[in-house]
C-alpha atoms as a PDB file:
ATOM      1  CA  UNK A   1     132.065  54.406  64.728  1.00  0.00           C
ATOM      2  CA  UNK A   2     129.297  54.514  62.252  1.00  0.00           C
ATOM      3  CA  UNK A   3     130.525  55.214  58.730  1.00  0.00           C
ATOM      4  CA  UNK A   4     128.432  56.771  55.949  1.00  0.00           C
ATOM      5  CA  UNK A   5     129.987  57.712  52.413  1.00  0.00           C
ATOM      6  CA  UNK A   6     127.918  60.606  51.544  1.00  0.00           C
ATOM      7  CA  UNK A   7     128.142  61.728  47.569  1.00  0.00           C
ATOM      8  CA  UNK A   8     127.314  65.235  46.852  1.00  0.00           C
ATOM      9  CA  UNK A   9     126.970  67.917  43.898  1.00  0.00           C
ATOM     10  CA  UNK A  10     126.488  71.381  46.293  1.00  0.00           C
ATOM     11  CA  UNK A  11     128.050  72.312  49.168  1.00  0.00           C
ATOM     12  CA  UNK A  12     126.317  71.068  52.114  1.00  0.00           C
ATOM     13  CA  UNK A  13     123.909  73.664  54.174  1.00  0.00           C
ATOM     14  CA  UNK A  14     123.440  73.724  57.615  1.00  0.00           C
ATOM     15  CA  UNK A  15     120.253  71.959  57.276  1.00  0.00           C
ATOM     16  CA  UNK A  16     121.834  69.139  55.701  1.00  0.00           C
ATOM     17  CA  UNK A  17     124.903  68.520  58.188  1.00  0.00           C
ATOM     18  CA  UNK A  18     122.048  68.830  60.698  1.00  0.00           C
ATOM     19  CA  UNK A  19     119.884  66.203  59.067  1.00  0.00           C
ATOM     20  CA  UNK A  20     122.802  63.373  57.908  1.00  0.00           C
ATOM     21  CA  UNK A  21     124.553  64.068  61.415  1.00  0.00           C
ATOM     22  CA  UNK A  22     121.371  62.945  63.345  1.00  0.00           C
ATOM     23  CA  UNK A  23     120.499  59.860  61.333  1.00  0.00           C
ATOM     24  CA  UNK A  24     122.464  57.462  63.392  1.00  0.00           C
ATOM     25  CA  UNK A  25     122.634  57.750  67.570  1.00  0.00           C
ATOM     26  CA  UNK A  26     126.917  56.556  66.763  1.00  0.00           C
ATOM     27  CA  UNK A  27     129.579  58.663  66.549  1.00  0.00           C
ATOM     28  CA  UNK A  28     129.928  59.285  63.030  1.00  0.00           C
ATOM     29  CA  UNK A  29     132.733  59.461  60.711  1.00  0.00           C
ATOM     30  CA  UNK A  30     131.986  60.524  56.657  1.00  0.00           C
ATOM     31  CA  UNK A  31     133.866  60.245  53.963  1.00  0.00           C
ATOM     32  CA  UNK A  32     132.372  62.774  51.348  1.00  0.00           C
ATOM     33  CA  UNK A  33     132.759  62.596  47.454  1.00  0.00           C
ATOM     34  CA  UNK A  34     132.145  65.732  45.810  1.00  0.00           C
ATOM     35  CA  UNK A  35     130.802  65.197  42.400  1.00  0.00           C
ATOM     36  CA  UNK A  36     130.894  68.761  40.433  1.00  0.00           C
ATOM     37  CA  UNK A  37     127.926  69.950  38.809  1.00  0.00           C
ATOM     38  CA  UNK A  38     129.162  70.615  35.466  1.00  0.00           C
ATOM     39  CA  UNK A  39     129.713  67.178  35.061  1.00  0.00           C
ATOM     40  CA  UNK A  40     126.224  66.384  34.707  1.00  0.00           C
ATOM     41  CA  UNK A  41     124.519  66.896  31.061  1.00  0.00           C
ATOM     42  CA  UNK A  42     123.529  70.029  30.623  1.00  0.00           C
ATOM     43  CA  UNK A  43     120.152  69.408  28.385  1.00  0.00           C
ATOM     44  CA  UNK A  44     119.210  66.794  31.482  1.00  0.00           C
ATOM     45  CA  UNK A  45     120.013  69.805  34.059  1.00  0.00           C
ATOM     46  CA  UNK A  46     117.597  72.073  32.048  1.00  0.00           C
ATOM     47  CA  UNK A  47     115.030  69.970  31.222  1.00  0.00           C
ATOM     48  CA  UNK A  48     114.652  69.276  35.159  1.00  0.00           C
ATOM     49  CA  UNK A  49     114.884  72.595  35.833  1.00  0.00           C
ATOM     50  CA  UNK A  50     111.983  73.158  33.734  1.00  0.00           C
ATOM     51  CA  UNK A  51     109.811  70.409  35.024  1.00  0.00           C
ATOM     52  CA  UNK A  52     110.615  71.694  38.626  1.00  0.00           C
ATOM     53  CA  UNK A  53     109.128  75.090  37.597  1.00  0.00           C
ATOM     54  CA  UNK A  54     112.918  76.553  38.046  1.00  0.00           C
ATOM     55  CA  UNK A  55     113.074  78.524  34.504  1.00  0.00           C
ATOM     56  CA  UNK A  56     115.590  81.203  35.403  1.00  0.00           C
ATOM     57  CA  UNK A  57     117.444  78.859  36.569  1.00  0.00           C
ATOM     58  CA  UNK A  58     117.502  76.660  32.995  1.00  0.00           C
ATOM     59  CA  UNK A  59     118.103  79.886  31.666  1.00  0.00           C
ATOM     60  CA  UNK A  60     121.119  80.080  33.172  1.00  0.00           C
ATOM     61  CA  UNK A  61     122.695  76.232  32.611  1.00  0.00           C
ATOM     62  CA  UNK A  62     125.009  77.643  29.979  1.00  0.00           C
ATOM     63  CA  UNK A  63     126.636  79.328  32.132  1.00  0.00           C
ATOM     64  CA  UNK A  64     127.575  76.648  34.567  1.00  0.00           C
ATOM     65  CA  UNK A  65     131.515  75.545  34.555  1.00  0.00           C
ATOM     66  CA  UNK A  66     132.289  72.218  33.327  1.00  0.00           C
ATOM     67  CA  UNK A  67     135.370  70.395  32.910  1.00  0.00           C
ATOM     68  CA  UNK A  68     138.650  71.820  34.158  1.00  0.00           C
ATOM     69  CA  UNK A  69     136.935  75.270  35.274  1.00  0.00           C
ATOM     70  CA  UNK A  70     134.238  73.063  37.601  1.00  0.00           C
ATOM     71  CA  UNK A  71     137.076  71.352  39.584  1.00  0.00           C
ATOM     72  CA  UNK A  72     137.924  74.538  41.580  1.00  0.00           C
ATOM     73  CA  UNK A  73     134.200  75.414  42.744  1.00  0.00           C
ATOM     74  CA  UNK A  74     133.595  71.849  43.669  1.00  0.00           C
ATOM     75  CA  UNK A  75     136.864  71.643  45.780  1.00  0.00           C
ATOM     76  CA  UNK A  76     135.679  75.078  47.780  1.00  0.00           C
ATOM     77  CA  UNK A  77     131.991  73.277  47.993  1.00  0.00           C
ATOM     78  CA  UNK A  78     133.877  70.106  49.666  1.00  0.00           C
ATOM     79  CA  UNK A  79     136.081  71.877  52.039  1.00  0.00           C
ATOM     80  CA  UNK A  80     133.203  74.138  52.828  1.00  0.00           C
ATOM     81  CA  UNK A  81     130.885  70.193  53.969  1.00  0.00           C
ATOM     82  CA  UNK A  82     134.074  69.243  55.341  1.00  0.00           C
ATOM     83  CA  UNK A  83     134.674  72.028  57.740  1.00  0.00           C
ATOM     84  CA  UNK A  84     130.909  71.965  58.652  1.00  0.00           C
ATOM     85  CA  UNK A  85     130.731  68.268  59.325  1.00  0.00           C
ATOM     86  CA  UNK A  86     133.845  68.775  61.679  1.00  0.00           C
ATOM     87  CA  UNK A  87     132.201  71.642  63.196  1.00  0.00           C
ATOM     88  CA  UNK A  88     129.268  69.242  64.011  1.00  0.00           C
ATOM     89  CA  UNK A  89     131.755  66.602  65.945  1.00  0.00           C
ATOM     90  CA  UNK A  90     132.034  64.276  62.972  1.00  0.00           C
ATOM     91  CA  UNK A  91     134.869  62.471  61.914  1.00  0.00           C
ATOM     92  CA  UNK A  92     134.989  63.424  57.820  1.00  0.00           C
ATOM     93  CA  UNK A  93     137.202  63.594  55.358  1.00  0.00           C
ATOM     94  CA  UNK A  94     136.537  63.624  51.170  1.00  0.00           C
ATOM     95  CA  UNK A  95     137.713  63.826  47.608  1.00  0.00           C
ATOM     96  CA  UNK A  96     136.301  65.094  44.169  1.00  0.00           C
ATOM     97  CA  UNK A  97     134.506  62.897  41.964  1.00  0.00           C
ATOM     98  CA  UNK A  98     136.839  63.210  38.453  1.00  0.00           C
ATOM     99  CA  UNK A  99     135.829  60.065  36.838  1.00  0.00           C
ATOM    100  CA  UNK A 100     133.704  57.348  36.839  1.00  0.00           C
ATOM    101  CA  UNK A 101     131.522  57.760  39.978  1.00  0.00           C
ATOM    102  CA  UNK A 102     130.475  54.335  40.556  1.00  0.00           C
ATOM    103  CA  UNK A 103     133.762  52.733  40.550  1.00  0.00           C
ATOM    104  CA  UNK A 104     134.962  55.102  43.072  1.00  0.00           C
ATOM    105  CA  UNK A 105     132.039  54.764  45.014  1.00  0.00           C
ATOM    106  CA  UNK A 106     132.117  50.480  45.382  1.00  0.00           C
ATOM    107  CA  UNK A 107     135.976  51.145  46.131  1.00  0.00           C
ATOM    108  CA  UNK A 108     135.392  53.481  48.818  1.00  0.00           C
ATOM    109  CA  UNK A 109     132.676  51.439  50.102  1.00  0.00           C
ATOM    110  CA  UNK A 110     135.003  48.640  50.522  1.00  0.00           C
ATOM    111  CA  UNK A 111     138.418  50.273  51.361  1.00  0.00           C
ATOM    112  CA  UNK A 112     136.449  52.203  54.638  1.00  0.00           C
ATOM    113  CA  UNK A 113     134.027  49.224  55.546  1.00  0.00           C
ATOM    114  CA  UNK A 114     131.003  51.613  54.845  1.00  0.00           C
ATOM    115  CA  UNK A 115     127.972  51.213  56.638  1.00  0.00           C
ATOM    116  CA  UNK A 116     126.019  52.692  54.228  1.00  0.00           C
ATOM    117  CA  UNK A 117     126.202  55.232  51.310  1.00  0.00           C
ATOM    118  CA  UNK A 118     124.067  58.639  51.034  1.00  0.00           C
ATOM    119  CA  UNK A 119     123.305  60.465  47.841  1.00  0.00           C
ATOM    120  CA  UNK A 120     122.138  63.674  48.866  1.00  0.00           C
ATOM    121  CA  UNK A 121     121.095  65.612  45.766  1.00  0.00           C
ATOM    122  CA  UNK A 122     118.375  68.198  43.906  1.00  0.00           C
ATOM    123  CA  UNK A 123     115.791  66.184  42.324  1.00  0.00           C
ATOM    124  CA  UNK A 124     116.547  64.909  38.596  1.00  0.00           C
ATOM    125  CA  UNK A 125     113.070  64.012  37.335  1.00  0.00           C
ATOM    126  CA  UNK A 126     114.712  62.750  34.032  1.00  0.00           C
ATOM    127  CA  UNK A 127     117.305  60.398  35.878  1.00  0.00           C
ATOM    128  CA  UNK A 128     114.906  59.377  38.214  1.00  0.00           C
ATOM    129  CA  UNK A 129     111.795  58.332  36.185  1.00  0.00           C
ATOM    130  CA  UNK A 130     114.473  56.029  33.938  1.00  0.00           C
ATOM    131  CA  UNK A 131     115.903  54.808  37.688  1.00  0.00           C
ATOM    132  CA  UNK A 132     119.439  56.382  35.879  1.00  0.00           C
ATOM    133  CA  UNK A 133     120.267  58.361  39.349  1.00  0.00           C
ATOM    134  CA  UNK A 134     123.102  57.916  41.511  1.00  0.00           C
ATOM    135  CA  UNK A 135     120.931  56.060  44.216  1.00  0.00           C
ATOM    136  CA  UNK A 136     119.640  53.937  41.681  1.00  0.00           C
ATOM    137  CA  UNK A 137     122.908  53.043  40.178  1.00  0.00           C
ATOM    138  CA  UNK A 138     124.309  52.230  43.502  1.00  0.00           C
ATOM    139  CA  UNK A 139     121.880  49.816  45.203  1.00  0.00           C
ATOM    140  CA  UNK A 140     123.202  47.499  42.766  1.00  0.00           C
ATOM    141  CA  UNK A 141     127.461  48.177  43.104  1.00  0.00           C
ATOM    142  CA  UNK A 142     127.962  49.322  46.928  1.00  0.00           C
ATOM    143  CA  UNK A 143     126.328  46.167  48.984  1.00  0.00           C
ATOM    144  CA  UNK A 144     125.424  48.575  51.779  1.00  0.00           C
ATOM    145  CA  UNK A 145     122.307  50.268  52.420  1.00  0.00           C
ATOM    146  CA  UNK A 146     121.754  53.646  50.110  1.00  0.00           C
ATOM    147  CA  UNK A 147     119.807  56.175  50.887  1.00  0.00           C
ATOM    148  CA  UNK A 148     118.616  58.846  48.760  1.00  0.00           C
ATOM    149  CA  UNK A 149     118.112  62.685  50.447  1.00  0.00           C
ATOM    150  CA  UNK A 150     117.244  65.880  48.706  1.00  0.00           C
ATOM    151  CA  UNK A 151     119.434  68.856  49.384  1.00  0.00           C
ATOM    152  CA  UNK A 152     118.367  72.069  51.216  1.00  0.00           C
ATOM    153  CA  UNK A 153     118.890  74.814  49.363  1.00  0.00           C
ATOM    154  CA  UNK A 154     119.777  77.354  52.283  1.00  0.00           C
ATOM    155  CA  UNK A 155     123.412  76.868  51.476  1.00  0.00           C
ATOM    156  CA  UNK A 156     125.809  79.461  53.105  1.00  0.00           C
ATOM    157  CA  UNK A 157     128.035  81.687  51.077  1.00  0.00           C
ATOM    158  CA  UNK A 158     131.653  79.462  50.364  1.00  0.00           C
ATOM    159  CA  UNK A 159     134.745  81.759  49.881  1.00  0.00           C
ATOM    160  CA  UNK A 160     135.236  82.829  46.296  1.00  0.00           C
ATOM    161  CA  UNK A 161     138.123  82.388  44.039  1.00  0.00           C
ATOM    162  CA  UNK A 162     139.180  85.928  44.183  1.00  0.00           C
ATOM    163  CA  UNK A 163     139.779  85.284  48.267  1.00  0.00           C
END
């Protein structure tokens, strides 16, 4: 069984289970770490937004949870790539990121004798040109192979709260 730890900030799209289920010929088992978005800085989240060309969606950074009200989105994201893994004949289970991402990551790496790690995100042009991303962080904690994807975008709708 081929194990990848795959860290995410959006719920995974159909595109994306396809493409991280058919990197490896194995049977594959992942354990996924859901890191919510409101975590993330919000000036840094604008200011790639606007370099992207996204400006209604920089517009609209204020209004993204953070904190205690991000916690319950990100655990309906994870159960949402959970589900869909499963439904794609992977093993895969996973857990919210609530502190120090990097830590958890090197202990998960170790605890499930990773294979490798995958950081599938939206660009961050900020955290990226200073080699401050997740992927770049990691390549120097994990001691497995990490690779760095870019999310699809054609996410399907995940159950609201009100449901």
């Amino acid at each position: 069984m081929f194990t990848s730890v795959l860290m995410i900030e959006q719920p995974l799209s159909a595109a994306d289970v396809d493409f991280v289920t058919t990197l490896h010929d194995d049977d594959l088992s992942f354990v996924v770490l859901m890191r919510p978005r409101g975590d993330e800085d919000r000036l840094l989240r604008a200011i790639d937004d606007v370099a992207l060309g996204e400006l209604e969606q920089a517009v609209h950074e204020a209004d993204e949870p953070e904190g205690e009200a991000a916690l319950r989105p990100a655990a309906l994201a994870l159960e949402h790539s959970l589900q869909s893994l499963r439904t794609a004949g992977c093993e895969a289970v996973g857990q919210i990121i609530d502190n120090h991402p990097l830590d958890l990551l090197r202990s998960v790496v170790e605890q499930t004798h990773a294979d490798e790690v995958i950081v599938l995100t939206a660009p961050h042009l900020v955290e990226e040109f200073f080699h401050r991303d997740w992927a770049s962080r990691a390549r120097h904690k994990v001691g497995v192979p990490v690779l760095k994807l870019y999310a699809h975008n054609d996410v399907e709708e995940t159950p609201d709260e009100e449901e």
